[in-house]
Every structure is written in structure tokens, then in C-alpha cells.
Protein backbone atom coordinates (compact mmCIF):
# COMPACT_ATOMS: atom_id res chain seq x y z
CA UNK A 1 -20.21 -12.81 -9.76
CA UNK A 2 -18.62 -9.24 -9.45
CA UNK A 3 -19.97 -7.28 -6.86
CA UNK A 4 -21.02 -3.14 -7.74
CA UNK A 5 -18.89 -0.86 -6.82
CA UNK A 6 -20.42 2.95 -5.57
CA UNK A 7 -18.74 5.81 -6.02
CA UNK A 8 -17.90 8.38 -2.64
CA UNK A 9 -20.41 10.70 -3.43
CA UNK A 10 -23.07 7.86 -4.13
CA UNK A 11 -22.10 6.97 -0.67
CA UNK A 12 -22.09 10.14 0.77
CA UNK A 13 -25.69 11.26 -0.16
CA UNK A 14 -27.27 7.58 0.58
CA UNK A 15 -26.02 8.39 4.03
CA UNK A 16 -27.77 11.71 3.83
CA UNK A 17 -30.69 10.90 3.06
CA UNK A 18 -30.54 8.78 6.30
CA UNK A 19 -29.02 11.27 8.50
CA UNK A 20 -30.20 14.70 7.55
CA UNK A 21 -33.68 13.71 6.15
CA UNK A 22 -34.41 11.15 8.32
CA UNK A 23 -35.76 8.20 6.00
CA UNK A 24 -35.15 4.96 7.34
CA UNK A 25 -32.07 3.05 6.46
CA UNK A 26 -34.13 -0.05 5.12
CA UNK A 27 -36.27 2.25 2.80
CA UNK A 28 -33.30 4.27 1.47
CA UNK A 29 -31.79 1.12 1.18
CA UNK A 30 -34.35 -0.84 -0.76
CA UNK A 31 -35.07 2.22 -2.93
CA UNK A 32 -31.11 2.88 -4.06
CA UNK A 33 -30.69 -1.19 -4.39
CA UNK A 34 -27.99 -2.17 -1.87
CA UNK A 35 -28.12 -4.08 1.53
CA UNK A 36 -29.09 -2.29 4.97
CA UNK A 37 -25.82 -3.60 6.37
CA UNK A 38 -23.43 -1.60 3.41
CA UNK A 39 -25.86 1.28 4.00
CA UNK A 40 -24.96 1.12 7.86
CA UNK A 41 -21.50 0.43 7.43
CA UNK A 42 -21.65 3.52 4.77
CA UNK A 43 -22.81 5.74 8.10
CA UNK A 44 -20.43 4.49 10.46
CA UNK A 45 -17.83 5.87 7.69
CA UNK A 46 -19.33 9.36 6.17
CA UNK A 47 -21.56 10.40 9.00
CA UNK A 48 -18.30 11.67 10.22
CA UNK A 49 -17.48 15.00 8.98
CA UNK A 50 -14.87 15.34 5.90
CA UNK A 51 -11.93 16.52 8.00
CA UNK A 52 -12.01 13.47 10.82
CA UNK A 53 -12.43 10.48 8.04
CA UNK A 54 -9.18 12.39 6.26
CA UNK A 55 -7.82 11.59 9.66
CA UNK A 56 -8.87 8.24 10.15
CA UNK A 57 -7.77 7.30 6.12
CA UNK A 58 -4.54 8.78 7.24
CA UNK A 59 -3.87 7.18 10.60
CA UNK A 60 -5.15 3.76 8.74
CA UNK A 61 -2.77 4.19 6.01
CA UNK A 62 0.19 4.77 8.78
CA UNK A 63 -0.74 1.80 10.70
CA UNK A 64 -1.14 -0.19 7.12
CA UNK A 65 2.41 1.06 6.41
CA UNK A 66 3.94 -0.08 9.95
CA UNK A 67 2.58 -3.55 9.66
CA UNK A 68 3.95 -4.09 6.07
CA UNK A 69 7.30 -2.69 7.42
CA UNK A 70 7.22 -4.76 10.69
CA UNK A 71 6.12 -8.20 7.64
CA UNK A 72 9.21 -7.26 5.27
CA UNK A 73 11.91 -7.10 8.61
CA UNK A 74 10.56 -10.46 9.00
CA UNK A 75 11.00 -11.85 5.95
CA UNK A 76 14.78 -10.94 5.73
């Protein structure tokens, strides 16, 4: 069983409708179809404006990077 995959801006306005309308996670959740905890875990992500999750994608991508470097010296 493959599990659905939502787009960003899917994502994005779920979490709006939370944050800037005020509906309840559990009713914007039941109405769009997906679980209260993806929902939540969506806000923890894009309730943070554009800008700051660039900077936490980039800072996990550096740290992602390190760790495969530090694997591969390893390995040799």
C-alpha cells in the first residue's frame, strides 16, 4: 500500500486554514482527508515563514552532507 503524496502548496494552505482562519486541526483535517498528526507535523514545518524553512532545508542539507562525508572517510 503506497502512501499519497501532497504537494507544498497543498501543504501550505492546509496549514492556513489552521493558522490564519482558525479552524481546528481535526476538522481541517477530516475535511482534506489526511491524519491530525501529518496536519501538525505540516505546521511545525510551514507555519514558519518562507525565508527561515529555506534556512532550516539548507542547514539540514549541510548537516546531511557532513554525516555522509564523515560515513564515506569511514568506509575507506
Amino acid at each position: 500500500m503506497s502512501r499519497q503524496r501532497y504537494t507544498e502548496e497543498f501543504k501550505i494552505e492546509a496549514v492556513k486554514q489552521v493558522t490564519e482562519r482558525g479552524h481546528p486541526v481535526t476538522e481541517v483535517a477530516a475535511r482534506l482527508g489526511v491524519s491530525g498528526y501529518s496536519l501538525y507535523q505540516w505546521m511545525k514545518r510551514y507555519a514558519k515563514p518562507a525565508e527561515q524553512r529555506q534556512q532550516d532545508a539548507d542547514l539540514q542539507a549541510a548537516i546531511t552532507a557532513a554525516w555522509t562525508v564523515a560515513i564515506d572517510s569511514k568506509e575507506l
